[in-house]
C-alpha atoms as a PDB file:
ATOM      1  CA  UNK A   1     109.843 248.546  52.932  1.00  0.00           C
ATOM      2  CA  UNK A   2     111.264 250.875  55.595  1.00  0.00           C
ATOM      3  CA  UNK A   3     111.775 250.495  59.021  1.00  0.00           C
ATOM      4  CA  UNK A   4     114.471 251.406  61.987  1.00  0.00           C
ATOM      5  CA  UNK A   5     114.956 250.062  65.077  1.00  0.00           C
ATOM      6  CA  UNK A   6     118.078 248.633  67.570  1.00  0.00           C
ATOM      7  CA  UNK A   7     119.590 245.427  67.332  1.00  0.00           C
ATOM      8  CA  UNK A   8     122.806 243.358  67.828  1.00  0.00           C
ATOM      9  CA  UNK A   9     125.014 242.085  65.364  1.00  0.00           C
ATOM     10  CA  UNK A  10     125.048 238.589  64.765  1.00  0.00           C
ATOM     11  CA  UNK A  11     127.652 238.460  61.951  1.00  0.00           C
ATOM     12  CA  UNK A  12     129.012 239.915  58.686  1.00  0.00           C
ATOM     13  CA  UNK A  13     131.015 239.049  55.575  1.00  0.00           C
ATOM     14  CA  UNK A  14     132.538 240.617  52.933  1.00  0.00           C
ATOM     15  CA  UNK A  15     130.256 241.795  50.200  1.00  0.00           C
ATOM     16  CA  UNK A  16     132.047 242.853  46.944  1.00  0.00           C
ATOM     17  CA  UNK A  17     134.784 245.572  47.191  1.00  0.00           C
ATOM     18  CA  UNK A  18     133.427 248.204  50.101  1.00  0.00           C
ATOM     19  CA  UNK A  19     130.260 246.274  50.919  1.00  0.00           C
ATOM     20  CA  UNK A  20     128.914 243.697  53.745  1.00  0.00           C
ATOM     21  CA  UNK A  21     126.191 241.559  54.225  1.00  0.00           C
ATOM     22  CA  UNK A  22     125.594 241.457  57.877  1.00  0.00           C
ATOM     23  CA  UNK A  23     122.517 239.577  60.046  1.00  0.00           C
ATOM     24  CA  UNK A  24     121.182 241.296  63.324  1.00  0.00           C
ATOM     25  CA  UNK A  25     118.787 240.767  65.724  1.00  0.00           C
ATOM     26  CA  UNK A  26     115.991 243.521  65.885  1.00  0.00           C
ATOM     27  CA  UNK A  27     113.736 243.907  68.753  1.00  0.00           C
ATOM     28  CA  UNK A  28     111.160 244.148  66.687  1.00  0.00           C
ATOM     29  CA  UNK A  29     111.897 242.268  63.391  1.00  0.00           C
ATOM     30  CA  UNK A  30     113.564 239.399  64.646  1.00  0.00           C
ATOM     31  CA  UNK A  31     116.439 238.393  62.599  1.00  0.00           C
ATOM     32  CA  UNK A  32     117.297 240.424  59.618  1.00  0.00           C
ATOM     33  CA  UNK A  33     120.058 240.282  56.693  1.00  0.00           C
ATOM     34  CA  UNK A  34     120.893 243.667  55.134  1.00  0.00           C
ATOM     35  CA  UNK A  35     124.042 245.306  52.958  1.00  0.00           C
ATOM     36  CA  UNK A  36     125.989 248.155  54.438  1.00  0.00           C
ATOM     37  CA  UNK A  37     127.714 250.337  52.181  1.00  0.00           C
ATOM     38  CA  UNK A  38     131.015 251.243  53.094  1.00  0.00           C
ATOM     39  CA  UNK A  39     130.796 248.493  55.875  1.00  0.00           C
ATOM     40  CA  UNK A  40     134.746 248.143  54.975  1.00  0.00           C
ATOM     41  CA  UNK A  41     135.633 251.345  55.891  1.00  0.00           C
ATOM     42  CA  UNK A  42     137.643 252.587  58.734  1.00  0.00           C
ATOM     43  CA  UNK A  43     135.149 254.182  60.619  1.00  0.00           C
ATOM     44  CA  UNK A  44     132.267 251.919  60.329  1.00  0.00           C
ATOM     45  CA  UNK A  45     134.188 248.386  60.011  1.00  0.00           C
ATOM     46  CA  UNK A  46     135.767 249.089  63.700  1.00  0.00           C
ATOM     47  CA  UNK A  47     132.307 249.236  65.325  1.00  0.00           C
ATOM     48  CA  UNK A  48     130.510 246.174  63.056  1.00  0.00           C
ATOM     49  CA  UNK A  49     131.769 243.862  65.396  1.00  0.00           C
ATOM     50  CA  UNK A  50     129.778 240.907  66.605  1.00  0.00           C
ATOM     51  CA  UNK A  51     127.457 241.484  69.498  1.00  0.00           C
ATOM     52  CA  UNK A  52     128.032 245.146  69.538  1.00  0.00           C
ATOM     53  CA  UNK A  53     124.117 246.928  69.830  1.00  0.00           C
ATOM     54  CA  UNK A  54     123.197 248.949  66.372  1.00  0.00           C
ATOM     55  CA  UNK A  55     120.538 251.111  65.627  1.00  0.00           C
ATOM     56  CA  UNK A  56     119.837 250.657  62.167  1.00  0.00           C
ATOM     57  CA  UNK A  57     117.147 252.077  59.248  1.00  0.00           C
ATOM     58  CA  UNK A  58     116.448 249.513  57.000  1.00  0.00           C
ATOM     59  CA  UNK A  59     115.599 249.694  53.105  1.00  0.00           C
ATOM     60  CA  UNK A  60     114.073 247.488  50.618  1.00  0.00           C
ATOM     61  CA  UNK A  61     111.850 247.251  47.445  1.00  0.00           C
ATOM     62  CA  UNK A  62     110.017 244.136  48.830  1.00  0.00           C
ATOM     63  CA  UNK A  63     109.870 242.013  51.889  1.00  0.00           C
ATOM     64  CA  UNK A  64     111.383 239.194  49.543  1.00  0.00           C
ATOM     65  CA  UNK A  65     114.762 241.431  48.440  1.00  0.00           C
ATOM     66  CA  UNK A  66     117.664 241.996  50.444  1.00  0.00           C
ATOM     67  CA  UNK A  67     117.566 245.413  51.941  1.00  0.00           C
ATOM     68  CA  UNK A  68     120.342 247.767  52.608  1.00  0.00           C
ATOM     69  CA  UNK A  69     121.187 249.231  56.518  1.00  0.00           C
ATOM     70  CA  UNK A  70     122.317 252.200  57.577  1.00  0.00           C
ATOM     71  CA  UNK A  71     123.987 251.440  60.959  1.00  0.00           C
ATOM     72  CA  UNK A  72     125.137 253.387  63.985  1.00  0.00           C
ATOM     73  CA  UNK A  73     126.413 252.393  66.851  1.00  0.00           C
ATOM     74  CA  UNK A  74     124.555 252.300  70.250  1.00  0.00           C
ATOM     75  CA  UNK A  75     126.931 250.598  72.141  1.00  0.00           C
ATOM     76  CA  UNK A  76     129.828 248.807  72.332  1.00  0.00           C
ATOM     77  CA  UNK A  77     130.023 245.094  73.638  1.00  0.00           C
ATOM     78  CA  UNK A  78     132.738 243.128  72.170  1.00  0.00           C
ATOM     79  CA  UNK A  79     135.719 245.494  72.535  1.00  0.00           C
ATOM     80  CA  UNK A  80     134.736 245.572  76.819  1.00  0.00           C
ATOM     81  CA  UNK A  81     136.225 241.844  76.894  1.00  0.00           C
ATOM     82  CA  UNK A  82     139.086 241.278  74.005  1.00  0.00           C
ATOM     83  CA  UNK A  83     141.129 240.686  76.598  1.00  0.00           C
ATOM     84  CA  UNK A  84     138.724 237.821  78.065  1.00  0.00           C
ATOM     85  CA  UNK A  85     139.062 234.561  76.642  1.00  0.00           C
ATOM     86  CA  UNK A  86     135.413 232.983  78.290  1.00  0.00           C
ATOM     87  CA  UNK A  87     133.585 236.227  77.166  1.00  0.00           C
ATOM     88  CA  UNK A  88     134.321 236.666  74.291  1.00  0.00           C
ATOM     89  CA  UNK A  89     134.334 233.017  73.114  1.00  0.00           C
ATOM     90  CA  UNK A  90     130.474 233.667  74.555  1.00  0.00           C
ATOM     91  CA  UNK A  91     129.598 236.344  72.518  1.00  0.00           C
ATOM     92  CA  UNK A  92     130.809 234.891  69.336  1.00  0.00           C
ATOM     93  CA  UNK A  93     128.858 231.652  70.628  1.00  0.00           C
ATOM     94  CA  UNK A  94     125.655 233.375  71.539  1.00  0.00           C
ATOM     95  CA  UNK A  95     125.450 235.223  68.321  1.00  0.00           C
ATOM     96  CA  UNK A  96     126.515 231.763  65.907  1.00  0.00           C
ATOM     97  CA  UNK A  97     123.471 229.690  67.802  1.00  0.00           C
ATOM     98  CA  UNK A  98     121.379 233.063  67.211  1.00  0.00           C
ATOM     99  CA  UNK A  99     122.031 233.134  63.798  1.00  0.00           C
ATOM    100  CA  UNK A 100     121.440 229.529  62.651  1.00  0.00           C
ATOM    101  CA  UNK A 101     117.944 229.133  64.845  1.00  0.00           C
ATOM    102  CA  UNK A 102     116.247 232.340  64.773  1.00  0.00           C
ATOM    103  CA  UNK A 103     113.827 232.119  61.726  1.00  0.00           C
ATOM    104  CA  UNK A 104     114.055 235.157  59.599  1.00  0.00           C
ATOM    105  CA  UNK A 105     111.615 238.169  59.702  1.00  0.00           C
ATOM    106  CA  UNK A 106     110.098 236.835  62.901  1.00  0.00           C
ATOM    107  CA  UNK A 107     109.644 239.027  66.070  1.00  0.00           C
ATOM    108  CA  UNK A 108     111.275 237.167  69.253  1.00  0.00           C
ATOM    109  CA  UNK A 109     110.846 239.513  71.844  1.00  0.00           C
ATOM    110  CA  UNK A 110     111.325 237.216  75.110  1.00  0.00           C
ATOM    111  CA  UNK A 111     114.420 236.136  73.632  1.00  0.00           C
ATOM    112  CA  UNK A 112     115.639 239.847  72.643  1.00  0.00           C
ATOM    113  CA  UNK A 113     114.333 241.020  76.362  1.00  0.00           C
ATOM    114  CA  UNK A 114     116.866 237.923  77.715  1.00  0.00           C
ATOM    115  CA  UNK A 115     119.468 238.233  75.482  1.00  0.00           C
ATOM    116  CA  UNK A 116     120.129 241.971  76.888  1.00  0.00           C
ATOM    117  CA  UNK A 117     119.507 240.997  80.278  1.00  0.00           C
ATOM    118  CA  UNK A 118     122.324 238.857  79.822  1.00  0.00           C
ATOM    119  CA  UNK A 119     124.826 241.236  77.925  1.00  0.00           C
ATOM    120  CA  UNK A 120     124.164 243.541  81.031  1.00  0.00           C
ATOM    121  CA  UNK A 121     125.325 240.742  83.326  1.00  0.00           C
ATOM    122  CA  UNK A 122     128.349 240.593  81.666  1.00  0.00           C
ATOM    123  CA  UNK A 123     130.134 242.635  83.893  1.00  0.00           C
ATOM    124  CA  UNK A 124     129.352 240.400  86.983  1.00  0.00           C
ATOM    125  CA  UNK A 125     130.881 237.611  89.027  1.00  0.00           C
ATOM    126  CA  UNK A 126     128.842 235.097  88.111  1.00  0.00           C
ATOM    127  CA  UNK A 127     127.939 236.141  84.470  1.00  0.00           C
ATOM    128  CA  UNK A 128     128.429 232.518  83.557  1.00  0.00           C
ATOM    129  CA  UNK A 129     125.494 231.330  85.735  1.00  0.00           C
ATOM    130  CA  UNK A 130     123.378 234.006  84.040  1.00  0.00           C
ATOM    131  CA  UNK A 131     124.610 232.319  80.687  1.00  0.00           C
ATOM    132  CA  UNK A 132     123.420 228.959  81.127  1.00  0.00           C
ATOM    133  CA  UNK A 133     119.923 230.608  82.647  1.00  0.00           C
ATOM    134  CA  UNK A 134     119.882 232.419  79.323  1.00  0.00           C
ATOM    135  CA  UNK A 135     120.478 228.615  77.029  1.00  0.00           C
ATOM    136  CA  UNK A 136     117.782 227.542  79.027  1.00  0.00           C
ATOM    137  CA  UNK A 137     115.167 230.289  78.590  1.00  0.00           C
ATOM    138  CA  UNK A 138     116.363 230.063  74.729  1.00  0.00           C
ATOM    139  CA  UNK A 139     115.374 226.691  74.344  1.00  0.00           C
ATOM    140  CA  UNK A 140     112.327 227.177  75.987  1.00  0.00           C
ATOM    141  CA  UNK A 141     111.291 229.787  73.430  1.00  0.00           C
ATOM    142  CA  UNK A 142     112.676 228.347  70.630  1.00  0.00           C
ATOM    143  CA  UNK A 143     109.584 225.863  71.439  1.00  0.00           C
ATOM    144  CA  UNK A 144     110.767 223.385  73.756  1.00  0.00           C
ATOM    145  CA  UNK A 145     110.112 222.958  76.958  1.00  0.00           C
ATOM    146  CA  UNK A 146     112.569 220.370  79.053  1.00  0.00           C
ATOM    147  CA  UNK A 147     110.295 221.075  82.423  1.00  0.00           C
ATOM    148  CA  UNK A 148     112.920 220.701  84.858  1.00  0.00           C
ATOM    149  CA  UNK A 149     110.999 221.296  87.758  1.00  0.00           C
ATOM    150  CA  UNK A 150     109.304 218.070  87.556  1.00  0.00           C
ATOM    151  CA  UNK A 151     112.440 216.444  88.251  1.00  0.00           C
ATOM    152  CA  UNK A 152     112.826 217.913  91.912  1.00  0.00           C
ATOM    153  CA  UNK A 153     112.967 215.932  94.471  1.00  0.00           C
ATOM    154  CA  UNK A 154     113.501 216.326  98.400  1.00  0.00           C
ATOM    155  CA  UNK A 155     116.457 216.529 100.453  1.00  0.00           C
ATOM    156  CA  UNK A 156     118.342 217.709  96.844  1.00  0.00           C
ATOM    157  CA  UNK A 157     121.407 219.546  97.310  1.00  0.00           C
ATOM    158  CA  UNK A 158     122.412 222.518  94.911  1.00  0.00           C
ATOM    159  CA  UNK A 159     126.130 221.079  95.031  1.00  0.00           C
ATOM    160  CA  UNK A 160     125.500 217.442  93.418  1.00  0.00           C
ATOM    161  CA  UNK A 161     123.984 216.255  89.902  1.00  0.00           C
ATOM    162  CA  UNK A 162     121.454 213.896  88.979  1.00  0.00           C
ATOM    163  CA  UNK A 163     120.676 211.727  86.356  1.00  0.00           C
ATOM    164  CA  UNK A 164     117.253 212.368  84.403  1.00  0.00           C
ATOM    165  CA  UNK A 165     115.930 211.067  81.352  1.00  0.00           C
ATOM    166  CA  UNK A 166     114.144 213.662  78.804  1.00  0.00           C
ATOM    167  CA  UNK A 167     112.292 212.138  75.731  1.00  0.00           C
ATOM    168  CA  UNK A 168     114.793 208.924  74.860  1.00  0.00           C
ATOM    169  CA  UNK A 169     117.811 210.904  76.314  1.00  0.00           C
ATOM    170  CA  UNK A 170     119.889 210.343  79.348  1.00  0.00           C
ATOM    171  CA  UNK A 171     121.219 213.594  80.720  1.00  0.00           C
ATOM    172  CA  UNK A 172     123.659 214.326  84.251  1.00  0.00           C
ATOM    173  CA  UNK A 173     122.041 217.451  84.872  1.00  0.00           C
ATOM    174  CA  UNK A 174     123.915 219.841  87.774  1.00  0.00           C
ATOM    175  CA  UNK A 175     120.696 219.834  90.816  1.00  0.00           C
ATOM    176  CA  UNK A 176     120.926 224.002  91.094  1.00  0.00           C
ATOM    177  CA  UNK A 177     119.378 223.845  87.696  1.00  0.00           C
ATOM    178  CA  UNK A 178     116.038 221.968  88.892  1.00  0.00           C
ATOM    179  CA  UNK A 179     116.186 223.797  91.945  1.00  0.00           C
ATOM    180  CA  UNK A 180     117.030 227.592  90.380  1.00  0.00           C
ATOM    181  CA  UNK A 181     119.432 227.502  93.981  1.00  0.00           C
ATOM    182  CA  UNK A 182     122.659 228.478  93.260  1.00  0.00           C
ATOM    183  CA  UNK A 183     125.383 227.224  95.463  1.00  0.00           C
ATOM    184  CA  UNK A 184     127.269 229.609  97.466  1.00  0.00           C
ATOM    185  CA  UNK A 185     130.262 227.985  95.652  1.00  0.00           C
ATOM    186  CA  UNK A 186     129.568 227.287  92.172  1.00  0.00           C
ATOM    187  CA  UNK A 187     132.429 225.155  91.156  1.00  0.00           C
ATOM    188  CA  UNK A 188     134.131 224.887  87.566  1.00  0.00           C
ATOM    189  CA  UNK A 189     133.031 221.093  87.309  1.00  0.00           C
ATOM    190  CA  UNK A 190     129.048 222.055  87.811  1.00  0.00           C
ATOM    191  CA  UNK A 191     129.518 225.194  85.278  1.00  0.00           C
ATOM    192  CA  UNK A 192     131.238 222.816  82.664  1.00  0.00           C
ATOM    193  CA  UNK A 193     128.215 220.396  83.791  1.00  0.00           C
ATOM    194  CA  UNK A 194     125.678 222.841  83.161  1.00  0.00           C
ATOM    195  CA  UNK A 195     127.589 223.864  79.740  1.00  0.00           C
ATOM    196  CA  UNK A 196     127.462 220.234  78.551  1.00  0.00           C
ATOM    197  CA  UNK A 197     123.695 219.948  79.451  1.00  0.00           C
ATOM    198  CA  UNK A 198     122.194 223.044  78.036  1.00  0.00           C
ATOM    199  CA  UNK A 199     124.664 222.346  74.834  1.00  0.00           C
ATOM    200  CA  UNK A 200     123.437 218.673  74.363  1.00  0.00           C
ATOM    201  CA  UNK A 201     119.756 219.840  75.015  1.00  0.00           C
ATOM    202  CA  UNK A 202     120.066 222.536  72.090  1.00  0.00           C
ATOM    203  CA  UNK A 203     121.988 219.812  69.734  1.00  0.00           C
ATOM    204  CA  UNK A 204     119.697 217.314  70.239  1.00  0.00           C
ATOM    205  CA  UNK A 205     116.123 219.114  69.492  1.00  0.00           C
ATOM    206  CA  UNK A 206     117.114 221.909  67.002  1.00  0.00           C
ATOM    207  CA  UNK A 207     120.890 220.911  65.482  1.00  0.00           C
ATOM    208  CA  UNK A 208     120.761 217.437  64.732  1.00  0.00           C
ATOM    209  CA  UNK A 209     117.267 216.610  63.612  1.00  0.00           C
ATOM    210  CA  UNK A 210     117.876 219.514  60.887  1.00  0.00           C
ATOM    211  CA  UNK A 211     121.118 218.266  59.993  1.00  0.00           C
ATOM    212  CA  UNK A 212     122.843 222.216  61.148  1.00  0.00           C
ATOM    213  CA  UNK A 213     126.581 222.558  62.002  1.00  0.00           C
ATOM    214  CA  UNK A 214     126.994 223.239  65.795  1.00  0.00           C
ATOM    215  CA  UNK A 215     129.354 226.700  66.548  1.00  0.00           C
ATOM    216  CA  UNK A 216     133.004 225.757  67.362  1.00  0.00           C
ATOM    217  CA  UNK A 217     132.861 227.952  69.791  1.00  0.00           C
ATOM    218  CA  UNK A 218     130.251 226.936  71.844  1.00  0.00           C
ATOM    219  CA  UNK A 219     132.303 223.694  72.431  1.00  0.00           C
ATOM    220  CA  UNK A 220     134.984 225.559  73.054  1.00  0.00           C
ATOM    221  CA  UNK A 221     133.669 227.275  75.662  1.00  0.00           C
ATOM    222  CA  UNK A 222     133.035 224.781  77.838  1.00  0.00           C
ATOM    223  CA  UNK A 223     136.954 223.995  77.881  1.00  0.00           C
ATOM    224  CA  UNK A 224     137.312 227.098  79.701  1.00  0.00           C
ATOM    225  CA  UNK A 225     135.672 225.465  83.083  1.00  0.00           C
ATOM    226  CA  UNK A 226     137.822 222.290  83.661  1.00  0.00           C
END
């Protein structure tokens, strides 16, 4: 089975002495594992580096064999922010949640179309904000739907939090959220809020009812905002 398109790197690992396994996301294949030869080389180990945007031509016997990739590199991501902390904990958070929820082989175009828009934000002031936008769209299209809107009320103010309840769970959710207003000052304490909403939201409907280890790094992220 052969087939090429672009993609970003969700992650790699060592496979045997000049080999890796790594898992992308394709625009139109969803999320694939393949081996690249000679992924522990110089030249193409310093651009398999997670998040980075691949084009790759993928080979395989069957649809039920690991295939092998032949990558290039369409543009560099990660190496833009080494030097930032809160991005790059991001990137390597983005991609871990990517990896463990996407289901394999499946198309997930509205996600793919989001996840760029966001790696193109990256760049800007308030790249955070387009984060959290991003968690929310994600759990939307992973297939659930917490219909925030229905939760607006008047005289609401961008600036404060309120408590809702979704299914049997309590949550202080930040009020720009319902009201997609952002406040002219977004403050570290509603970011972190946001973080811990969107994070307990995705733990609490895909993690923990199939028993899957949440990313460090998501956590840690949210450290960054205190």
């Amino acid at each position: 089975m052969n087939w090429e398109d672009e993609c970003y790197l969700l992650s790699k690992r060592k496979f045997r002495e000049n080999a890796n396994i790594i898992d992308v996301f394709s625009h139109s294949k969803g999320k694939v594992s393949g081996v690249v030869h000679g992924g522990n080389s110089r030249k193409i180990r310093n651009y398999l580096q997670i998040s980075n945007k691949l084009f790759i031509v993928h080979n395989s016997k069957s649809e039920n064999k690991l295939g092998y990739f032949k990558t290039e590199l369409v543009k560099a991501i990660s190496p833009l922010y080494f030097n930032d902390k809160e991005r790059t904990t991001t990137l390597i958070s983005i991609c871990s949640i990517l990896k463990i929820l996407l289901p394999e082989s499946q198309p997930n175009k509205d996600i793919y179309k989001s996840l760029e828009e966001f790696v193109n934000s990256l760049g800007l002031e308030n790249w955070i904000v387009v984060y959290i936008f991003f968690e929310l769209s994600l759990i939307k299209n992973l297939g659930y739907d917490p219909d925030l809107e229905k939760f607006k009320k008047k005289n609401m103010n961008s600036s404060n939090t309120s408590k809702i309840k979704i299914d049997e769970f309590t949550y202080d959710v930040p009020d720009f959220l319902i009201l997609k207003e952002i406040p002219k000052k977004l403050s570290n304490h509603l970011i972190k809020k946001s973080l811990y909403f969107t994070r307990n939201i995705i733990q609490n409907k895909f993690f923990i009812p199939n028993n899957l280890p949440f990313p460090k790094s998501r956590v840690l992220l949210e450290n960054y905002f205190n």
